[in-house]
Protein backbone atom coordinates (compact mmCIF):
# COMPACT_ATOMS: atom_id res chain seq x y z
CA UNK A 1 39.56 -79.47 -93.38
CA UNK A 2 42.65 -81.32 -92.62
CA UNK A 3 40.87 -83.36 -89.50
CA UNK A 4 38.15 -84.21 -91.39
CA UNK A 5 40.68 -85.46 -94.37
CA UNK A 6 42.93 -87.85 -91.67
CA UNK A 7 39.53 -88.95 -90.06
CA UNK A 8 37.83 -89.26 -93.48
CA UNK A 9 40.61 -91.42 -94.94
CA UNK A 10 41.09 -93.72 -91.45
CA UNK A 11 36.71 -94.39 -91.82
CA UNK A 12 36.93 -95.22 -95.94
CA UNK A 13 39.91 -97.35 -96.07
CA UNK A 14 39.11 -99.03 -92.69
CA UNK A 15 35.45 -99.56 -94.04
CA UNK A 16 35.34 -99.25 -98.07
CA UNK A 17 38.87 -100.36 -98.86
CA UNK A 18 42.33 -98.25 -100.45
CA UNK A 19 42.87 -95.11 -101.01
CA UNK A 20 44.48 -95.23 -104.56
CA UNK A 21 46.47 -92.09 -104.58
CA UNK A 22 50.01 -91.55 -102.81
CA UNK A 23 48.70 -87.63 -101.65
CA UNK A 24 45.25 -85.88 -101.49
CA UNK A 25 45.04 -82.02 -102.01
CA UNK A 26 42.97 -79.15 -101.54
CA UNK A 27 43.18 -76.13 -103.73
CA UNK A 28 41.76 -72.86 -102.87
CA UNK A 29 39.87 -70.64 -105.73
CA UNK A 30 38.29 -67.42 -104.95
CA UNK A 31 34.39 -66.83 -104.39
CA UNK A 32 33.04 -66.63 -108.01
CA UNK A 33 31.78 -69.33 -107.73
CA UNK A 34 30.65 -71.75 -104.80
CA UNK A 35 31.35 -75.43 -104.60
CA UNK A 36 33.66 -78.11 -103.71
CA UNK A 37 34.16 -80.64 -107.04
CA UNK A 38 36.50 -83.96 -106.58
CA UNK A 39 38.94 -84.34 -108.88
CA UNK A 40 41.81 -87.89 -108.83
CA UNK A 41 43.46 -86.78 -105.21
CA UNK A 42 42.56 -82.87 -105.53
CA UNK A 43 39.70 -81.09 -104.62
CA UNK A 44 39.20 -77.38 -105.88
CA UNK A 45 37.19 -75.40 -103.23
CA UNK A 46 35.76 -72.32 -103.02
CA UNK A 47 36.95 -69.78 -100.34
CA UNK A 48 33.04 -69.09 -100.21
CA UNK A 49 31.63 -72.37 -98.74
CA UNK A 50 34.30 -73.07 -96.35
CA UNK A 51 38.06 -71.02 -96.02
CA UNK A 52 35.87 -67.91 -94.84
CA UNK A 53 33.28 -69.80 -93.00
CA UNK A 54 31.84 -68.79 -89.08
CA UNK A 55 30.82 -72.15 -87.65
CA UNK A 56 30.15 -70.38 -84.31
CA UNK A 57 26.97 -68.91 -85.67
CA UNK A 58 23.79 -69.82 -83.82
CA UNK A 59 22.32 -72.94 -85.71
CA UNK A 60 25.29 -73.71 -87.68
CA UNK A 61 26.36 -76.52 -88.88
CA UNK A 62 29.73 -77.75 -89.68
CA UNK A 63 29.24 -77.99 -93.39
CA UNK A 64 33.38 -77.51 -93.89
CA UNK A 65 33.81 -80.84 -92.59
CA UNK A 66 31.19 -82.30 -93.88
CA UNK A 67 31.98 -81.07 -97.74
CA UNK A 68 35.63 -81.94 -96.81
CA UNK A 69 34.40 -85.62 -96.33
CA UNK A 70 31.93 -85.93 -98.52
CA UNK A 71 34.46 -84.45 -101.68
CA UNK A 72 37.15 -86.98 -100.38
CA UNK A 73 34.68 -89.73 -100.34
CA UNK A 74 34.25 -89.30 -104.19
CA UNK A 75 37.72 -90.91 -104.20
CA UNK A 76 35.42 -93.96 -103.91
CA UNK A 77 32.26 -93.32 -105.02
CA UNK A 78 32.43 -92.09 -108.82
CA UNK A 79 36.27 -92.46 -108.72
CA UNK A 80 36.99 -96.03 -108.30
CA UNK A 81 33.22 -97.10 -108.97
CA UNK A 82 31.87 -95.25 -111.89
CA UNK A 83 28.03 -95.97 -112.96
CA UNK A 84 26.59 -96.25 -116.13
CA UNK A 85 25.00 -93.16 -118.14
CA UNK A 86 20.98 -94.06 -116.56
CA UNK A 87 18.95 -93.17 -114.49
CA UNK A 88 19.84 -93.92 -110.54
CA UNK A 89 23.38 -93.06 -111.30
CA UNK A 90 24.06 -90.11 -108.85
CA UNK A 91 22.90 -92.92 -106.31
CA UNK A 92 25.98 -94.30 -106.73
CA UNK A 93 28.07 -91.48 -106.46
CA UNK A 94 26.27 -88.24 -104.52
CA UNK A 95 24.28 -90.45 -102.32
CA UNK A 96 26.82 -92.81 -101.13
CA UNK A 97 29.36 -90.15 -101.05
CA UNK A 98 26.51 -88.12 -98.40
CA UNK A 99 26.15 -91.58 -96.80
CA UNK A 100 30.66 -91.75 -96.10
CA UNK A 101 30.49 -88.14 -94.72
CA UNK A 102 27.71 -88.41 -92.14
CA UNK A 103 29.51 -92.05 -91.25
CA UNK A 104 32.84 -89.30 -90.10
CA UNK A 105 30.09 -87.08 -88.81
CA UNK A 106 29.06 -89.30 -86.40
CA UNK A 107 31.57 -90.62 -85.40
CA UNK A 108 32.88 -86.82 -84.83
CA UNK A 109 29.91 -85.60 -83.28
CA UNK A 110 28.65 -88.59 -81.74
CA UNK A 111 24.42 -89.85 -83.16
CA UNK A 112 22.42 -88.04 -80.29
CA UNK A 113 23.79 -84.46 -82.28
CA UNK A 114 22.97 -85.51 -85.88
CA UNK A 115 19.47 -84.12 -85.59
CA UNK A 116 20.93 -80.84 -86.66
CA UNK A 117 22.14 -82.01 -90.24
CA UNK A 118 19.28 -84.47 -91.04
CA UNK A 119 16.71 -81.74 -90.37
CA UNK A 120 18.38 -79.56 -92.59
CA UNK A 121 18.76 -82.42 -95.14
CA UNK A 122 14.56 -82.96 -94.50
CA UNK A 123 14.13 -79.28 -95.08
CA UNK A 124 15.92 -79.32 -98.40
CA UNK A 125 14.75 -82.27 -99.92
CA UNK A 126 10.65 -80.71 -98.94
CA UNK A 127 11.73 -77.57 -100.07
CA UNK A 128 13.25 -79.45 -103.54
CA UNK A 129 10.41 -81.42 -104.42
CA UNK A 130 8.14 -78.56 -104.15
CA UNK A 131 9.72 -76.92 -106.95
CA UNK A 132 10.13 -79.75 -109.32
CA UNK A 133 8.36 -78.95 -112.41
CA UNK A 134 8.69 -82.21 -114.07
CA UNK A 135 8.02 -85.62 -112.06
CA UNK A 136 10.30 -86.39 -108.45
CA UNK A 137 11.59 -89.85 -109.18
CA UNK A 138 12.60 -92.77 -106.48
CA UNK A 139 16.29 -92.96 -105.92
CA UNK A 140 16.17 -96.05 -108.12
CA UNK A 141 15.72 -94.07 -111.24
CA UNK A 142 16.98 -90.28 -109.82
CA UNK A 143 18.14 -88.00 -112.36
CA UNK A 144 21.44 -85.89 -112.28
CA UNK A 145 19.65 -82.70 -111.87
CA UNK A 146 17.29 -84.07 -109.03
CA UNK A 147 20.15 -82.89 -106.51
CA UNK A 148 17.00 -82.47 -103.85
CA UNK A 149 16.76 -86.02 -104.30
CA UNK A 150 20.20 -87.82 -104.66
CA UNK A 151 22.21 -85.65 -102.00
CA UNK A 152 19.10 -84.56 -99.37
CA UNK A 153 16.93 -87.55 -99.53
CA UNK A 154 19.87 -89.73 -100.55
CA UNK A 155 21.64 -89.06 -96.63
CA UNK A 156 17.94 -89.33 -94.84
CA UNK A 157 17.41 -92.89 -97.03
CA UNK A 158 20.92 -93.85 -96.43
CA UNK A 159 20.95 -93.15 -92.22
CA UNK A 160 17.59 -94.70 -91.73
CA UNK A 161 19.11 -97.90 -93.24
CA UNK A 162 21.84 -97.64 -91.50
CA UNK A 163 19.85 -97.57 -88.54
CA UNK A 164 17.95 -100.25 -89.29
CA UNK A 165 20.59 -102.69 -90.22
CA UNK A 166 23.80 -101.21 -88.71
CA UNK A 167 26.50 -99.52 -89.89
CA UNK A 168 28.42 -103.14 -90.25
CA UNK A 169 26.27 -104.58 -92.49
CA UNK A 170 25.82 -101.55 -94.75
CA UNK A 171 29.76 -101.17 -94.98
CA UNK A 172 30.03 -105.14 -95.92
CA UNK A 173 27.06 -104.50 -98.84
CA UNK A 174 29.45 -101.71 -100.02
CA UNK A 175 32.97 -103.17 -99.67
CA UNK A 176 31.08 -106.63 -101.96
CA UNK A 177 29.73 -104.01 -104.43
CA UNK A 178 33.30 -102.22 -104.56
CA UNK A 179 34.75 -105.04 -105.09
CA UNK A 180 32.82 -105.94 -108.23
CA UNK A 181 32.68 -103.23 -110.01
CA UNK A 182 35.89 -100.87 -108.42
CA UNK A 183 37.97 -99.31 -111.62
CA UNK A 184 35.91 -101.35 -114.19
CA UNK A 185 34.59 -100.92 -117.63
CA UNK A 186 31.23 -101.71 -119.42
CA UNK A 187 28.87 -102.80 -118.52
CA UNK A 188 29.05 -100.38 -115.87
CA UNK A 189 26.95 -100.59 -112.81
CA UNK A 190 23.17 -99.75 -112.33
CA UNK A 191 21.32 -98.59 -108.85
CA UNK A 192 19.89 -102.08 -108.94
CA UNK A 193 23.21 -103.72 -108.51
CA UNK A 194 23.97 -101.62 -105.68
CA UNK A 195 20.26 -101.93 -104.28
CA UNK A 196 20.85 -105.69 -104.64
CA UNK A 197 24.29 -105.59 -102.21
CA UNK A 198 21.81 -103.64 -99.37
CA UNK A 199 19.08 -106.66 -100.24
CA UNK A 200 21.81 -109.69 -99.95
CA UNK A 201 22.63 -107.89 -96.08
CA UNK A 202 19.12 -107.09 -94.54
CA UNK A 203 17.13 -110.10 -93.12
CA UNK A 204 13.36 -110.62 -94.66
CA UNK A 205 11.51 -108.04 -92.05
CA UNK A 206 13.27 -105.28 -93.72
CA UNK A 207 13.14 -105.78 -96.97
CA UNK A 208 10.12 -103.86 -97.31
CA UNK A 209 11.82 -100.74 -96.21
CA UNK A 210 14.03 -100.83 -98.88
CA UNK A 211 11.58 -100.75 -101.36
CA UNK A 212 10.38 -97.83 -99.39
CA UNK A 213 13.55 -96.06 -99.35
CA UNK A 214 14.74 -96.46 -103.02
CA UNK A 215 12.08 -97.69 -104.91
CA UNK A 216 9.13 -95.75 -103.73
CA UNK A 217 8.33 -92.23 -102.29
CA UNK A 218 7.22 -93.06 -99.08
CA UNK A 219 6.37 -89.97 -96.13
CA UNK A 220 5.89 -90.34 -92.35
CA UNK A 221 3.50 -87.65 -91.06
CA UNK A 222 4.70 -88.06 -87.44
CA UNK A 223 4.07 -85.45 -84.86
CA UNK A 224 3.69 -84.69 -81.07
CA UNK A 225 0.49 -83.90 -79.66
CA UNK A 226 0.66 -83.91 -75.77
CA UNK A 227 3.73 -83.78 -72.99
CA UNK A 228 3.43 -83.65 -69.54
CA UNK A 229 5.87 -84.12 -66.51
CA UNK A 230 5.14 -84.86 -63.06
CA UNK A 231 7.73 -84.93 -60.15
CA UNK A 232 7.71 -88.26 -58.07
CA UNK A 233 8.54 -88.72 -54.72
CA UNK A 234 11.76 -89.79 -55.59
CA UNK A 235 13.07 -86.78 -57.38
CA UNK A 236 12.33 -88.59 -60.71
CA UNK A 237 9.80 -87.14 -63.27
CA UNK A 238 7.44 -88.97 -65.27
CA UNK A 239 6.80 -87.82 -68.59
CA UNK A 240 3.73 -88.46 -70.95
CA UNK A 241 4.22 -88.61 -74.46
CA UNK A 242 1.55 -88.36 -76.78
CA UNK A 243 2.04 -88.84 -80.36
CA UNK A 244 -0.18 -89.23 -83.74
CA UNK A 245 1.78 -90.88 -86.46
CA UNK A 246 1.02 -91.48 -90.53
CA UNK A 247 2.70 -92.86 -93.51
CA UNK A 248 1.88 -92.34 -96.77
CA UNK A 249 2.82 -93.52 -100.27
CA UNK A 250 2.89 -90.29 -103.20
CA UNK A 251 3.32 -90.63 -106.69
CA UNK A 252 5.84 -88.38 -109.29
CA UNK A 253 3.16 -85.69 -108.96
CA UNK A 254 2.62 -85.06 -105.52
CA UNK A 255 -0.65 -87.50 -105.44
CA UNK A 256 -0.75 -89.64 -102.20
CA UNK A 257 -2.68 -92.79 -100.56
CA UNK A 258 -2.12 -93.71 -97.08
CA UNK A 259 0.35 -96.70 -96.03
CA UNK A 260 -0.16 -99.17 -93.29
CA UNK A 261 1.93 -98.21 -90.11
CA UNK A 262 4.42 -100.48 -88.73
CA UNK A 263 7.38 -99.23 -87.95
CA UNK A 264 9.99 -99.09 -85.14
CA UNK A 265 10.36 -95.31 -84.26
CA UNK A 266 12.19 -93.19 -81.95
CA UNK A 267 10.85 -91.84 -78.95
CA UNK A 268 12.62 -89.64 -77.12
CA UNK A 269 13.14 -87.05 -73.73
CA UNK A 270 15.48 -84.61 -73.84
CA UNK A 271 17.31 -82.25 -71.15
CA UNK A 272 18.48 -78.48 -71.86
CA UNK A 273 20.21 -76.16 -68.80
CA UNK A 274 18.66 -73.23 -68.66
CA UNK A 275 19.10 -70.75 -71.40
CA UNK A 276 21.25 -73.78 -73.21
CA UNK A 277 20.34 -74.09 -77.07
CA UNK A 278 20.00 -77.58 -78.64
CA UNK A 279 23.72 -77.99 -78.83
CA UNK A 280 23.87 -78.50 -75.20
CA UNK A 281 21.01 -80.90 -74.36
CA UNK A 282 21.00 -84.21 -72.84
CA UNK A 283 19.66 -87.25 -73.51
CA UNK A 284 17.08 -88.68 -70.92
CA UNK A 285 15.25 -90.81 -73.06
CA UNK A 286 15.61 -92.59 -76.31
CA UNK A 287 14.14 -95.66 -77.79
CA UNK A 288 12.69 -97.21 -80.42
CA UNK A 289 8.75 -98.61 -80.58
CA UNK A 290 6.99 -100.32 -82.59
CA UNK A 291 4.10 -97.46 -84.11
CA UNK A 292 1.27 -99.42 -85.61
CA UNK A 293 -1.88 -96.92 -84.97
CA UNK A 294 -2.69 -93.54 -86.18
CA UNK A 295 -2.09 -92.17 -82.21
CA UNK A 296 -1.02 -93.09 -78.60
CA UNK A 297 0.69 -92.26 -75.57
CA UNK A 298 4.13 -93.75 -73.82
CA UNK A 299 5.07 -92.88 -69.96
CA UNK A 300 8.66 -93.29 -69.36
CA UNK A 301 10.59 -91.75 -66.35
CA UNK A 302 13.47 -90.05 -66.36
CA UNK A 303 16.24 -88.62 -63.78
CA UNK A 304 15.78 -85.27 -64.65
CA UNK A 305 13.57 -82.53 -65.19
CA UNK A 306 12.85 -82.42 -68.95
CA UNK A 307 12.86 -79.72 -71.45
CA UNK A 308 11.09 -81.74 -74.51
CA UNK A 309 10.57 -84.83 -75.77
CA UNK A 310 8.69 -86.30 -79.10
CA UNK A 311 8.57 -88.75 -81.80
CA UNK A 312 11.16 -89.22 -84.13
CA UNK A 313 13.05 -86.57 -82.45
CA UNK A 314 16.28 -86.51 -84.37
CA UNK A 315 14.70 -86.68 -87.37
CA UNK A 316 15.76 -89.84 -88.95
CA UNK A 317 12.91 -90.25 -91.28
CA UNK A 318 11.42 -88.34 -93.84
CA UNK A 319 8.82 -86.56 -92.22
CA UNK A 320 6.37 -84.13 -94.39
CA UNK A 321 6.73 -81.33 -91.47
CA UNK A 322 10.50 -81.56 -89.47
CA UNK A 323 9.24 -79.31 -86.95
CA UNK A 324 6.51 -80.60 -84.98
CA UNK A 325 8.39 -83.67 -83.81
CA UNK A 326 8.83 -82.48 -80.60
CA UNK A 327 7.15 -80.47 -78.14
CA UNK A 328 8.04 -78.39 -75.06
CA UNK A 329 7.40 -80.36 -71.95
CA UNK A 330 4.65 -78.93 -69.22
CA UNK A 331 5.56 -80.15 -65.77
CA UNK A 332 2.32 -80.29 -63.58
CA UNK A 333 2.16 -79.44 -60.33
């Protein structure tokens, strides 16, 4: 908790601007209940969600840090900029404050081991909108209680456009909208202001994805079909990769109609000693290309024998199925 406070606090006041409090405090409560809340410079959290916590479990991830950030980052994002009482508010506070904690993440962890977290994000957020009895809504017009939305969908949203327009330009959209609405009164802001900030830094091409990511509910049925090594002479291996890739556009209610593809996604090979888990593989292989048909194949080689490989492999987008993104590798004779 305290290294991801000191590493939190160097990333938001290098990136976002001041910290406006002379201390910043956490406060232990017993396991009644289970959450982290930010309150100005103190954050009560439960002994249940982190002081207790075994991060050495298999498949863990290292939610204490990331709920240490993420609380802190509410020192910005609902502390210094508050948004109005409408619809698309919690994007302004939950979804940027998920955005500042995976920016410490990385930057901890390095990207190639993000794929943990976002698939558990992806998870959620399918698992969420399946029970919503109501209507899902875009991020644009999220409600407070659509938590599946605004914090799981909110960090996938908010790393793809990272990704897409770097972690620079995002930041400079952010420090601009800080600095027009930080510690104001009404008329307080509205997603569309903020939405407007990403706009002003992404170049024409994208502008389409940002429609797709907060205006729209937008899915990428992505998927491996095929892998297959073979050794060269060398001591290289070549590795197929075949993929079939969709994208479709759904409604509040779950109805969807197919999207035109045309997007620039990850492929990737990956390396794993043997009897390693996930945590200890290498990267061979990772690129993105341009996916503008419903299937195809890409031969890369690679220095060393691979373990698997796939499409959107980390799982930066928001994929109906997180799972089949990758497949084992079989390495023909």
């Amino acid at each position: 908790m305290i290294a991801a406070t000191k590493k939190s606090l160097d990333y938001f006041t290098a990136n976002f601007g001041p910290y406006q409090h002379r201390q910043f405090r956490i406060l232990e409560f017993p396991g009644y209940a289970q959450f982290a809340q930010s309150f100005p410079n103190t954050i009560p959290y439960s002994e249940a969600i982190g002081f207790i916590t075994n991060l050495e479990a298999e498949g863990s991830v290292d939610y204490v840090f990331y709920v240490t950030a993420h609380e802190l980052a509410h020192q910005w994002w609902a502390h210094q900029v508050m948004g109005a009482d409408a619809q698309g508010a919690t994007l302004m506070s939950e979804t940027m404050a998920q955005y500042s904690a995976l920016m410490v993440m990385e930057r901890e962890y390095g990207p190639e081991k993000m794929r943990k977290f976002l698939k558990h994000e992806l998870d959620s957020y399918l698992r969420g909108r399946g029970g919503e009895i109501i209507e899902e809504l875009p991020l644009d017009h999220v409600e407070d209680s659509q938590g599946y939305v605004h914090y799981r969908k909110g960090s996938l949203v908010m790393y793809r456009l990272k990704e897409a327009l770097g972690a620079d330009a995002i930041n400079r959209a952010l420090r601009n909208f800080l600095a027009k609405t930080k510690f104001g009164g009404p008329p307080y802001a509205l997603s569309k202001d903020l939405i407007a900030e990403f706009r002003a830094v992404a170049p024409p091409d994208q502008q389409q994805l940002i429609a797709d990511l907060f205006e729209r509910i937008t899915f990428y049925d992505n998927r491996a079909d095929e892998i297959t090594a073979r050794k060269l002479a060398d001591g290289k291996y070549e590795v197929t990769i075949a993929w079939k890739a969709g994208k479709k556009l759904s409604d509040g209610i779950g109805k969807e109609s197919e999207l035109a593809l045309g997007d620039d996604i990850d492929i990737g090979v990956f390396a794993r000693s043997k009897g390693g888990d996930e945590d200890d593989e290498k990267v061979l292989y990772l690129k993105k290309h341009r996916i503008d048909t419903a299937e195809g194949k890409f031969t890369v080689v690679v220095d060393e024998l691979p373990y698997d490989a796939g499409i959107d492999p980390l799982n930066k987008l928001i994929d109906r199925v997180s799972s089949d993104n990758r497949k084992r590798v079989t390495v023909e004779d």
